[in-house]
Protein backbone atom coordinates (compact mmCIF):
# COMPACT_ATOMS: atom_id res chain seq x y z
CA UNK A 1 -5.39 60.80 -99.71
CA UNK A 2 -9.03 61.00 -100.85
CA UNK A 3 -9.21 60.27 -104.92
CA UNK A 4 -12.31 61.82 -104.72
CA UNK A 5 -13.96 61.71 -108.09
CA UNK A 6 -16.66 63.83 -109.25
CA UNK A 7 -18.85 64.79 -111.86
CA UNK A 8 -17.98 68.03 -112.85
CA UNK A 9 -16.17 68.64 -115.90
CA UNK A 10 -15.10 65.44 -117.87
CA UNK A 11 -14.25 65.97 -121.42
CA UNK A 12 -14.39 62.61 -123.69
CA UNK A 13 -13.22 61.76 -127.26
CA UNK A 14 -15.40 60.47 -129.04
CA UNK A 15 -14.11 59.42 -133.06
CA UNK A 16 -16.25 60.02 -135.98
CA UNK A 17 -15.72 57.33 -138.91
CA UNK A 18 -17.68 59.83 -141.24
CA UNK A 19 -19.16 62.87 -141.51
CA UNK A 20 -22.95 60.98 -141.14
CA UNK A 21 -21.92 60.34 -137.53
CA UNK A 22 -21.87 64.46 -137.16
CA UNK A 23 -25.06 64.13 -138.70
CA UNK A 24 -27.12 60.93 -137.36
CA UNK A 25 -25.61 61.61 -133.23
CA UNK A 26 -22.87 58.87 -132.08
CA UNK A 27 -22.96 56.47 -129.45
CA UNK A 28 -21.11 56.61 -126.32
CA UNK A 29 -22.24 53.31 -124.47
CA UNK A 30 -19.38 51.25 -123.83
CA UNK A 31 -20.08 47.63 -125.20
CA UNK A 32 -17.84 45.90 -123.15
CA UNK A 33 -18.07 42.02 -122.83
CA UNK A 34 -17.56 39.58 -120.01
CA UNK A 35 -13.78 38.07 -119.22
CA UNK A 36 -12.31 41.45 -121.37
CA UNK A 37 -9.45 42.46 -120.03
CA UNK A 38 -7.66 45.98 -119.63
CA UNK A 39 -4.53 47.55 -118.47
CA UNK A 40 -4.61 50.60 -116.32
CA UNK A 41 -2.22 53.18 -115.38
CA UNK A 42 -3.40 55.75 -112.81
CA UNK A 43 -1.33 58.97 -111.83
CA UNK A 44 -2.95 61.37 -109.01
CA UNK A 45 -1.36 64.58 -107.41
CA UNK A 46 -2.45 66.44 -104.80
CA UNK A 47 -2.01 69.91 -103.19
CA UNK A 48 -3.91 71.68 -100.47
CA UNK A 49 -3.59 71.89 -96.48
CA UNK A 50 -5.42 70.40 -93.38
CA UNK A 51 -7.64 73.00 -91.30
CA UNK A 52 -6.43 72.12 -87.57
CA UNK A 53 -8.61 74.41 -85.12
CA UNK A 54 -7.75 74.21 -81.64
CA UNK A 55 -10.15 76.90 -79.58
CA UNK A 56 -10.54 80.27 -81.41
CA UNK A 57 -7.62 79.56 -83.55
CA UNK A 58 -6.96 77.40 -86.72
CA UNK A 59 -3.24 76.14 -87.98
CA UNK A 60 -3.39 75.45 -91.91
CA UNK A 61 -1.04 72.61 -92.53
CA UNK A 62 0.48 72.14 -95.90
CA UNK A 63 -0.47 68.48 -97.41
CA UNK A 64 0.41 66.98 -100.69
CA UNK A 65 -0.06 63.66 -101.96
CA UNK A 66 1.17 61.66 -104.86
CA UNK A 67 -0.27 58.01 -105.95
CA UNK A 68 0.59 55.51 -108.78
CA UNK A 69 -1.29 52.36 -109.92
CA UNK A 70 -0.82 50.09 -112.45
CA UNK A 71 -2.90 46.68 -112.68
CA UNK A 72 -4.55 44.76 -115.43
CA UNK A 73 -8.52 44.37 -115.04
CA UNK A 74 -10.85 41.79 -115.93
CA UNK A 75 -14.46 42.46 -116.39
CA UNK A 76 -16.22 39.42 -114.23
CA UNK A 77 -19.63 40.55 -114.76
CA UNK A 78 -21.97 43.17 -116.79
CA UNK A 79 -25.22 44.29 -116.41
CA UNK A 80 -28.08 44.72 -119.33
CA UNK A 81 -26.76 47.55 -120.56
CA UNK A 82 -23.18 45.69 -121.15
CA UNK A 83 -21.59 47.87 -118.33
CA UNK A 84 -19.33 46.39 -115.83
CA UNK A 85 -20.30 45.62 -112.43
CA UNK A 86 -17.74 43.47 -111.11
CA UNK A 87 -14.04 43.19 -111.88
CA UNK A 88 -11.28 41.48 -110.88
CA UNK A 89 -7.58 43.51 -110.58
CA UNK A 90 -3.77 42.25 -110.21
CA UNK A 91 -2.07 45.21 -109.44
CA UNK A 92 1.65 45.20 -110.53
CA UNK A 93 1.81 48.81 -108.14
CA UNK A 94 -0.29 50.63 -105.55
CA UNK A 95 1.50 52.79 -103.80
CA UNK A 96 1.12 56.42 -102.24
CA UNK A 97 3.63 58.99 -100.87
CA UNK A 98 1.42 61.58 -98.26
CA UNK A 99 3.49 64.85 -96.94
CA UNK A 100 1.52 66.89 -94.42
CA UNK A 101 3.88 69.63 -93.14
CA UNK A 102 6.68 68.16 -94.93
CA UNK A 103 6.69 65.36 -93.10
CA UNK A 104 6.27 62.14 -95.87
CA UNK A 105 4.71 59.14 -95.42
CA UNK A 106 3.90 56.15 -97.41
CA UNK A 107 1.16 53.60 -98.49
CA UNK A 108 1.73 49.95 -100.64
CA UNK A 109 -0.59 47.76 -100.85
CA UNK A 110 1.28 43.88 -99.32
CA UNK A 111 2.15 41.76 -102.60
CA UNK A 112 0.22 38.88 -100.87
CA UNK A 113 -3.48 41.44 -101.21
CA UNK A 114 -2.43 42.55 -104.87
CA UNK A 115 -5.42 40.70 -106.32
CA UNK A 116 -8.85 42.19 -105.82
CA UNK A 117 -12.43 42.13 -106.28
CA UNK A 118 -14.43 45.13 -106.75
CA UNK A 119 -17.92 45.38 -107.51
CA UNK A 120 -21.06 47.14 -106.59
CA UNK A 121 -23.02 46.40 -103.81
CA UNK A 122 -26.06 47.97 -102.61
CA UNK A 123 -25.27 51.49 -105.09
CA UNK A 124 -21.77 51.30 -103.72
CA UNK A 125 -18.61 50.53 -105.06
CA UNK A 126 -16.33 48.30 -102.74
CA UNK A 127 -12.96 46.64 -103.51
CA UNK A 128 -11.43 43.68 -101.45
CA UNK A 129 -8.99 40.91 -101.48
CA UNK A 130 -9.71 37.24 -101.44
CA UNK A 131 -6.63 36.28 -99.46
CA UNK A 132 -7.70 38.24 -96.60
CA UNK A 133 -8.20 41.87 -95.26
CA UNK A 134 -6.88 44.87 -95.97
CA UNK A 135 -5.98 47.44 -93.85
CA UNK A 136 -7.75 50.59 -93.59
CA UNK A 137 -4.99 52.31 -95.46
CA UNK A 138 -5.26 49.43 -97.85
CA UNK A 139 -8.53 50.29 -98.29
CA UNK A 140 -8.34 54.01 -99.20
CA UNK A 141 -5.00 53.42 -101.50
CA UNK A 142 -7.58 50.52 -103.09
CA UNK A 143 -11.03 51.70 -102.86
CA UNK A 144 -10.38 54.99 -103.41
CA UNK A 145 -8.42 55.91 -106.44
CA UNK A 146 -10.54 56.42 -109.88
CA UNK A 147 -13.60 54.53 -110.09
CA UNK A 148 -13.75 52.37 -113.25
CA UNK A 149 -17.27 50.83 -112.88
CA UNK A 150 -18.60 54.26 -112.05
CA UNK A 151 -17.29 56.16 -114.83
CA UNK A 152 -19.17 53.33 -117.24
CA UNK A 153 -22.35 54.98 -115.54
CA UNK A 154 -21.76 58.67 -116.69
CA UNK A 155 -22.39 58.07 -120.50
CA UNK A 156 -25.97 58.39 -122.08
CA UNK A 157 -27.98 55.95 -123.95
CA UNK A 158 -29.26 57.78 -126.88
CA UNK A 159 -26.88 58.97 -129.77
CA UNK A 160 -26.05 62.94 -129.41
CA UNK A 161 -24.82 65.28 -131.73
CA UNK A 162 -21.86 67.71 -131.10
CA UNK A 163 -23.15 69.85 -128.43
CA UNK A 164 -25.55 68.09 -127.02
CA UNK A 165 -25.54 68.02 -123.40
CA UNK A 166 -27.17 65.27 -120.87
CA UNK A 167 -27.84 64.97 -117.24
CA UNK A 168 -25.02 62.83 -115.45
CA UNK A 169 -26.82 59.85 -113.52
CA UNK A 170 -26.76 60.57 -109.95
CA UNK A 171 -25.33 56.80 -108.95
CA UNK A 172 -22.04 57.72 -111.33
CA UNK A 173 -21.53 61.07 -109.63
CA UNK A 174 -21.76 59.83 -105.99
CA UNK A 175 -18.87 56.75 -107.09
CA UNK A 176 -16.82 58.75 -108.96
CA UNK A 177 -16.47 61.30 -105.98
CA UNK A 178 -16.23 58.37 -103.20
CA UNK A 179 -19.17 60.26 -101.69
CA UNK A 180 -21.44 58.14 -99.02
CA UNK A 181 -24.44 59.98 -99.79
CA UNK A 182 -24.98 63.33 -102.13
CA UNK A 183 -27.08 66.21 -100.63
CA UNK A 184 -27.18 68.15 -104.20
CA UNK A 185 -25.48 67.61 -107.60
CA UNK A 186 -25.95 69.84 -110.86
CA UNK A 187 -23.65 67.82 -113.50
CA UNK A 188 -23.83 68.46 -117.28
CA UNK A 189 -22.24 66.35 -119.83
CA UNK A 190 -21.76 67.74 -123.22
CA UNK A 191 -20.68 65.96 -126.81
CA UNK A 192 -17.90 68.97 -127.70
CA UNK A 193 -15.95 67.31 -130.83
CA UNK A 194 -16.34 64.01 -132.82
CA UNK A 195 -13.04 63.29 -135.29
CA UNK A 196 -10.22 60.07 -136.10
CA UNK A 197 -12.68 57.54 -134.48
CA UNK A 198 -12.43 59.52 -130.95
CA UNK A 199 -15.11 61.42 -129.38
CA UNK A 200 -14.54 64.78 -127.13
CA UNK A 201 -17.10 64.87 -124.32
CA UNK A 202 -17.06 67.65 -121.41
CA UNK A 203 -18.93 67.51 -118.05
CA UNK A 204 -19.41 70.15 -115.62
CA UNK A 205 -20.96 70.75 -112.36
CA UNK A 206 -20.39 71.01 -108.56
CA UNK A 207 -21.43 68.33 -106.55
CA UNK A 208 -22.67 68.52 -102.45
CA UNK A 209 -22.26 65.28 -100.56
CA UNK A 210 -21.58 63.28 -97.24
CA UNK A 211 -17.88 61.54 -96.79
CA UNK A 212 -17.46 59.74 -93.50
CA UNK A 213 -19.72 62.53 -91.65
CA UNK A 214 -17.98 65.44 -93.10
CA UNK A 215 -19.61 67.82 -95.48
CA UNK A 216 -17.76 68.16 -98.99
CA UNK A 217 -18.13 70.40 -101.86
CA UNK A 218 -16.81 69.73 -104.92
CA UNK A 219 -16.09 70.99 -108.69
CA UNK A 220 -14.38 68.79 -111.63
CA UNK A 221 -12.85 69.27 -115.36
CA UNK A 222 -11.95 66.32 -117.20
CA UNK A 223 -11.47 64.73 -120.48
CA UNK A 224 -12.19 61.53 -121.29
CA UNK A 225 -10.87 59.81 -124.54
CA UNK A 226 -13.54 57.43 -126.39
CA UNK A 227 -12.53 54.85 -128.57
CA UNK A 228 -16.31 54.84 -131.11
CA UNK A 229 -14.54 52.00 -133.08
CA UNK A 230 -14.40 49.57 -129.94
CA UNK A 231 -16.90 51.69 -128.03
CA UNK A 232 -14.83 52.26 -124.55
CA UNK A 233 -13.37 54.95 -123.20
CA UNK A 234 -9.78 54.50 -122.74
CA UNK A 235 -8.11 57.97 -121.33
CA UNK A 236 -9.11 60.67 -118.88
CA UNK A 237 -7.78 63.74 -117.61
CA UNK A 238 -9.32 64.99 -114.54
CA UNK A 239 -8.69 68.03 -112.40
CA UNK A 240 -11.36 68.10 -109.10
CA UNK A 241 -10.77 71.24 -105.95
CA UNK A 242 -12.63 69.71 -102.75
CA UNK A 243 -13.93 71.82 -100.17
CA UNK A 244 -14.29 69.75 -97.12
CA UNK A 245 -15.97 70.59 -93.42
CA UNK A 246 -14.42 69.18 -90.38
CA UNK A 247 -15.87 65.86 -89.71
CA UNK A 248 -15.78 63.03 -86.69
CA UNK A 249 -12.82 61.54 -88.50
CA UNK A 250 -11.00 63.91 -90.34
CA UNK A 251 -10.06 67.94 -89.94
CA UNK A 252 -11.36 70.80 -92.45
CA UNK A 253 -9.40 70.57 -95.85
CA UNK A 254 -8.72 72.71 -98.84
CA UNK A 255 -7.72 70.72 -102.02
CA UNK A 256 -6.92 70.44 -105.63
CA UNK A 257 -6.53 67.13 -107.10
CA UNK A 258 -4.89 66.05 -110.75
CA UNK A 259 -5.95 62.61 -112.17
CA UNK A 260 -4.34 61.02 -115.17
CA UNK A 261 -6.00 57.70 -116.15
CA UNK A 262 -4.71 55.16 -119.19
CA UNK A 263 -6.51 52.50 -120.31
CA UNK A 264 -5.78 49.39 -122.84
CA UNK A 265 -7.11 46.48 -124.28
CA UNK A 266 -5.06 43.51 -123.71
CA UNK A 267 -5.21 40.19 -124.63
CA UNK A 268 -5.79 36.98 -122.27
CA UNK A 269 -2.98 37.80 -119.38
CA UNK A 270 -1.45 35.29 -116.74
CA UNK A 271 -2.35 37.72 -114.20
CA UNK A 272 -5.82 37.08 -114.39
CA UNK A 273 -6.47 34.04 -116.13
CA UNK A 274 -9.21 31.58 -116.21
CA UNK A 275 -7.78 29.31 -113.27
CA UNK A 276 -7.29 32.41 -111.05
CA UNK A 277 -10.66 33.88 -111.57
CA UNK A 278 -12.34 30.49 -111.85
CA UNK A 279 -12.48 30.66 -107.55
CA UNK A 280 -13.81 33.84 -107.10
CA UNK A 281 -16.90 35.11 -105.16
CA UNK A 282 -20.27 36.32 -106.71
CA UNK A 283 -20.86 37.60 -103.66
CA UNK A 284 -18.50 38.55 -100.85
CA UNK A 285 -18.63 37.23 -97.56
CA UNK A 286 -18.90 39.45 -94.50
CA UNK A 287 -15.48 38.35 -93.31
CA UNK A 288 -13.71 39.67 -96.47
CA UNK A 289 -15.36 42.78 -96.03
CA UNK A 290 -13.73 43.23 -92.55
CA UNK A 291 -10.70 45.38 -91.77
CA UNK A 292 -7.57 44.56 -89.79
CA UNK A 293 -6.27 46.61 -87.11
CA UNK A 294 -3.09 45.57 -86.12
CA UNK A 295 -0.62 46.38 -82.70
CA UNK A 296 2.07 48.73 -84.02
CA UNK A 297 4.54 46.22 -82.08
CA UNK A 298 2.66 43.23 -84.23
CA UNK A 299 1.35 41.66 -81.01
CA UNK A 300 -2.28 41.13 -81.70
CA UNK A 301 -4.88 42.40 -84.11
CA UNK A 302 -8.30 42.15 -84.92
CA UNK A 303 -10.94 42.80 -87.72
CA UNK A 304 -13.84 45.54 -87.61
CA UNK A 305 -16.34 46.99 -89.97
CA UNK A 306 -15.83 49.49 -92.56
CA UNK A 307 -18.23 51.52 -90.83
CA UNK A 308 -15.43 52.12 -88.04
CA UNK A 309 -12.80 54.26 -88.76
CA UNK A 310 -9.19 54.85 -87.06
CA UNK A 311 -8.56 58.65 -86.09
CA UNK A 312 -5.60 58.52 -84.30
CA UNK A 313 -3.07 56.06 -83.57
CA UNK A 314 0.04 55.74 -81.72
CA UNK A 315 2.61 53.45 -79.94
CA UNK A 316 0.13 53.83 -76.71
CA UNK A 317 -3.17 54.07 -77.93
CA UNK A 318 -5.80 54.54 -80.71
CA UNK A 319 -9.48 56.07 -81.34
CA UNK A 320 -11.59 54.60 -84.00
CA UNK A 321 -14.89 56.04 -84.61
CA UNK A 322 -18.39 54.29 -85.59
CA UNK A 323 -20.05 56.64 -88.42
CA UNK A 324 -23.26 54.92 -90.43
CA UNK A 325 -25.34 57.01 -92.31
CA UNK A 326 -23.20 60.03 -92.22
CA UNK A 327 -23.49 60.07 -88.31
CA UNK A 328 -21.35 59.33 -85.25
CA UNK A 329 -22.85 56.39 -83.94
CA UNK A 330 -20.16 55.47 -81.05
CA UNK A 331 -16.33 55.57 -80.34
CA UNK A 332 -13.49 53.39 -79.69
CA UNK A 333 -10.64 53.63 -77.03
CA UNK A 334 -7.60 51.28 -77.20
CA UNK A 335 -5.15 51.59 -74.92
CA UNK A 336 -2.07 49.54 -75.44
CA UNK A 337 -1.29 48.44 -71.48
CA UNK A 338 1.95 46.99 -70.59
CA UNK A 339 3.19 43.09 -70.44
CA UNK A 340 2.29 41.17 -67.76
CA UNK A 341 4.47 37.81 -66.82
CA UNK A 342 2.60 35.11 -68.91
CA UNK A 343 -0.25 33.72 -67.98
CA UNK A 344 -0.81 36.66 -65.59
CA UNK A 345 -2.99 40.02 -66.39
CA UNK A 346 -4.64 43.03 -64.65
CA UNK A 347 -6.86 42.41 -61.67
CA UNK A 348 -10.53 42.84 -61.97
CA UNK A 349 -10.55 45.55 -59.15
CA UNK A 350 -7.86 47.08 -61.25
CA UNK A 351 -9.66 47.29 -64.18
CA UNK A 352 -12.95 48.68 -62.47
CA UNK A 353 -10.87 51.56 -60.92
CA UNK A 354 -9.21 52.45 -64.53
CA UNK A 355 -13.04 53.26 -65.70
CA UNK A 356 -13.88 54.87 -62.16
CA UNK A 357 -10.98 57.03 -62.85
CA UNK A 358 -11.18 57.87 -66.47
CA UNK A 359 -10.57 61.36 -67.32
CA UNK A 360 -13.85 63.22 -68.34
CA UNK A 361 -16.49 60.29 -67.57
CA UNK A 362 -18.54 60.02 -64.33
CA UNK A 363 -19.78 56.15 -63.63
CA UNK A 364 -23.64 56.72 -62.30
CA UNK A 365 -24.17 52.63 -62.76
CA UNK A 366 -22.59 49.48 -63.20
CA UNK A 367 -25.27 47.73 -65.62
CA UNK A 368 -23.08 44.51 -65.97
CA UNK A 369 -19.29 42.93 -65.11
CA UNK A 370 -18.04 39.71 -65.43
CA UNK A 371 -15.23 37.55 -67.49
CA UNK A 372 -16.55 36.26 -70.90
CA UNK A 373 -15.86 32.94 -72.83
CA UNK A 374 -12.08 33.62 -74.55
CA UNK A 375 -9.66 31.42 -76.76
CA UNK A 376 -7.10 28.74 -74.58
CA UNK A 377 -4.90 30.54 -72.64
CA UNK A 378 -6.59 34.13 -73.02
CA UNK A 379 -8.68 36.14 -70.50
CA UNK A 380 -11.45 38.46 -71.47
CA UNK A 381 -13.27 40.89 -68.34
CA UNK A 382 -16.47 43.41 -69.60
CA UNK A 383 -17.40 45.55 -67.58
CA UNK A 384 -20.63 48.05 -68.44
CA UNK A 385 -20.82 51.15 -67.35
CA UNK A 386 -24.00 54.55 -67.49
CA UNK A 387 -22.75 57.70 -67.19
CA UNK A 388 -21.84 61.22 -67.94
CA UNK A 389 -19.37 63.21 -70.03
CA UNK A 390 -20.22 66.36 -70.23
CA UNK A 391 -23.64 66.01 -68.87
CA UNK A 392 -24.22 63.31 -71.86
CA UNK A 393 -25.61 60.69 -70.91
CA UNK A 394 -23.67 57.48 -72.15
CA UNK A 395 -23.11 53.84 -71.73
CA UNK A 396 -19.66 52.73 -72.28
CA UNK A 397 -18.63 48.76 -72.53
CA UNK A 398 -15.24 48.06 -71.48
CA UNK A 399 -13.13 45.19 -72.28
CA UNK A 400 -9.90 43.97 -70.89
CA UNK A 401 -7.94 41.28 -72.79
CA UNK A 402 -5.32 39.45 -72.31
CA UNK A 403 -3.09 36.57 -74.27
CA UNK A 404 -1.19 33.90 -73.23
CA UNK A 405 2.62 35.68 -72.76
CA UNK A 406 0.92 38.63 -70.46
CA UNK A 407 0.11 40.72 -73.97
CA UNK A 408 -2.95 42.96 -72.48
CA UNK A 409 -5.04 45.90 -74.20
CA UNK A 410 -7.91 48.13 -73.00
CA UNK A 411 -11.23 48.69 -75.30
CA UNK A 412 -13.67 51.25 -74.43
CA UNK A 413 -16.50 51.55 -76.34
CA UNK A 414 -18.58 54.78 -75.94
CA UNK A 415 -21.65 55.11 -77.63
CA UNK A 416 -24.68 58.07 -76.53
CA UNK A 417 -27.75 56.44 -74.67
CA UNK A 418 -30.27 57.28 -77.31
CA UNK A 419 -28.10 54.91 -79.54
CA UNK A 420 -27.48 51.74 -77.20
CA UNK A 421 -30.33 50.18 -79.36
CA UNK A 422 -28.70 51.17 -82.77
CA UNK A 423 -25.22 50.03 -81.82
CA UNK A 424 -26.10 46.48 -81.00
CA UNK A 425 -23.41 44.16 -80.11
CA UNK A 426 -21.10 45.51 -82.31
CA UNK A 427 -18.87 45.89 -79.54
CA UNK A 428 -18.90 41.80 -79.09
CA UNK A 429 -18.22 41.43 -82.95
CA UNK A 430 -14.94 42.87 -82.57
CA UNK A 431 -13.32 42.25 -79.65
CA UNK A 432 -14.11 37.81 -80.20
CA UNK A 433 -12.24 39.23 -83.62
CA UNK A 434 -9.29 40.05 -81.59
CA UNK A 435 -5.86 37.64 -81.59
CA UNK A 436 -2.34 37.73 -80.33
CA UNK A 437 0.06 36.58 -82.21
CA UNK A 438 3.16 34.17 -80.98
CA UNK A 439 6.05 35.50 -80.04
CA UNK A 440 9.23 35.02 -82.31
């Protein structure tokens, strides 16, 4: 599910008092004020299919996707202009239903995560909880859906007249279509009707960006409802079809995506009041920020960048992928092994003949082995590896941990020479992340 948001088409109502606002242009800059508070309902369909090549030939694979949310929101901070920039959520429901060949599956977000802190930093967008990570599926069913702060962004500062057009800011389109970086955007906004205190605005355009390393093209209608007495928007209707290019973490996709959005002012609610706020970040931590991967059996986990994301996982193993900047920067092999008797765990010479013998990869030169400082009762062996795949040249660190009960996983990190420098110690980051958990 990618609530993918763009500038396109957006239609907003904006309410004349009298027929001098025809006349003298209206304002559409929301005023709103810090510690306001909102309810939000959110309803998004989706219907498309998944592009699955596999040599010369390519499977289309019906996908559909429905998502509700429903949270109050309290504006934490504004900026000059009196738009918000941080917020903090309580969300009553978050929850997604994704079919891809009729097969269903579904998303909540835990009731311990439902309150959240989202907020721009560095021209992005980025939502997380302050009693601990989310998941990456947390994450998309979170960060993902229709982009409050953003939206704020897309109205002009000078009054118009009906039929006036302006230029959608650049910043607004690339939140409001979850994009990582645009490559072109053409996005019109237009005043189309002022009447009953309500203002009718419509945007168009397409939009060209970056998502996770994949190419995406985009077009969007929607309507927006603006309140001119209270000066806030408080409905939209928006309809977006997504073109997307296969990617390092996701397949070519064909989509059309439905977005109805409620908004209403609400007095002072126990959800958010001032003794739950009061304890909140300005600024988030690196650690919040951070992921968690968890064992499918619940045996260990461990947290990892948003820059890293997981392609495939199973009861026996998982790839996650580095991508920064809209490129593949390095790879991630887990590979779930089985229990040992506690306190026991593979042998070093087993481990080195695992990556000797790995399918695809040719070891040219062992550039460092050895065990590595690990919690009580753990073990932790690297061994680092130059080689080949493919005639690639590449440098793969590999890890082999182990907990106290004989709990043991494989980590292989595979990253291209020319980018050794680039990928750091990333590598290190997550694995000292990693813990097993007790066994019940």
């Amino acid at each position: 599910m990618r609530g993918k948001l763009i500038g396109a088409a957006l239609v907003v109502v904006i309410g004349v008092g009298s027929l001098s606002w025809a006349a003298d242009g209206v304002s559409l800059t929301e005023a709103v004020r810090k510690d306001e508070q909102f309810r939000l309902q959110i309803d998004m369909k989706l219907k498309g299919h998944l592009a699955i090549r596999s040599g010369d030939k390519t499977t289309n694979l019906p996908l559909k996707a429905e998502a509700r949310h429903d949270f109050v929101e309290r504006i934490l901070d504004v900026d000059a202009a009196h738009r918000p920039v941080r917020v903090a959520r309580k969300y009553a429901t978050a929850r997604a239903v994704i079919s891809v060949h009729g097969v269903p599956r579904s998303r909540e977000l835990r009731p311990e995560l439902r309150l959240q802190v989202v907020q721009h930093i560095k021209d992005r967008t980025v939502a997380y909880s302050p009693h601990g990570p989310l998941t990456r599926e947390e994450e998309e069913l979170i960060g993902q859906h229709f982009n409050t702060l953003a939206l704020s962004q897309v109205f002009p500062v000078e009054k118009l007249k009906v039929g006036e057009s302006w230029p959608v800011p650049p910043l607004a389109v690339q939140g409001l279509c979850v994009l990582d970086a645009l490559v072109s955007q053409e996005v019109q906004g237009q005043l189309e009707r002022v009447g009953d205190d309500l203002a009718t605005i419509r945007i168009a355009g397409t939009v060209e960006g970056i998502s996770s390393g994949a190419e995406v093209r985009l077009e969007v209608t929607a309507t927006v409802s603006f309140d001119l007495r209270h000066n806030r928007w408080h409905a939209v209707e928006w309809h977006q079809k997504e073109q997307r290019n296969p990617g390092p973490v996701s397949p070519a996709s064909k989509t059309e995506t439905t977005l109805q959005v409620r908004r209403n002012f609400v007095e002072n609610s126990a959800e958010l009041s001032d003794e739950i706020v009061a304890g909140l970040p300005a600024v988030p931590d690196e650690a919040s920020l951070r992921l968690l991967f968890r064992d499918p059996k619940g045996r260990w986990e461990f947290l990892y960048d948003r820059n890293w994301h997981v392609v495939t996982q199973t009861d026996q193993y998982a790839v996650l992928r580095l991508i920064e900047d809209g490129e593949l920067l390095g790879q991630l092999n887990i590979t779930f092994l089985p229990k040992a008797r506690r306190g026991e765990h593979l042998s070093i010479e087993q481990v080195q003949k695992l990556v000797r013998e790995a399918p695809g990869f040719r070891v040219e030169q062992v550039l460092q082995a050895g065990e590595i400082p690990a919690d009580k009762g753990c073990w932790i062996y690297r061994l680092s590896v130059a080689g080949r795949a493919d005639d690639l040249p590449i440098v793969q660190n590999v890890y082999a941990v182990a907990g106290p009960e004989g709990d043991q996983v494989l980590m292989a990190f595979t990253t291209e020479v020319s980018q050794v420098e680039r990928f750091g110690v990333r590598d290190l980051a997550l694995v000292g992340s990693l813990t097993f958990r007790p066994t019940k």
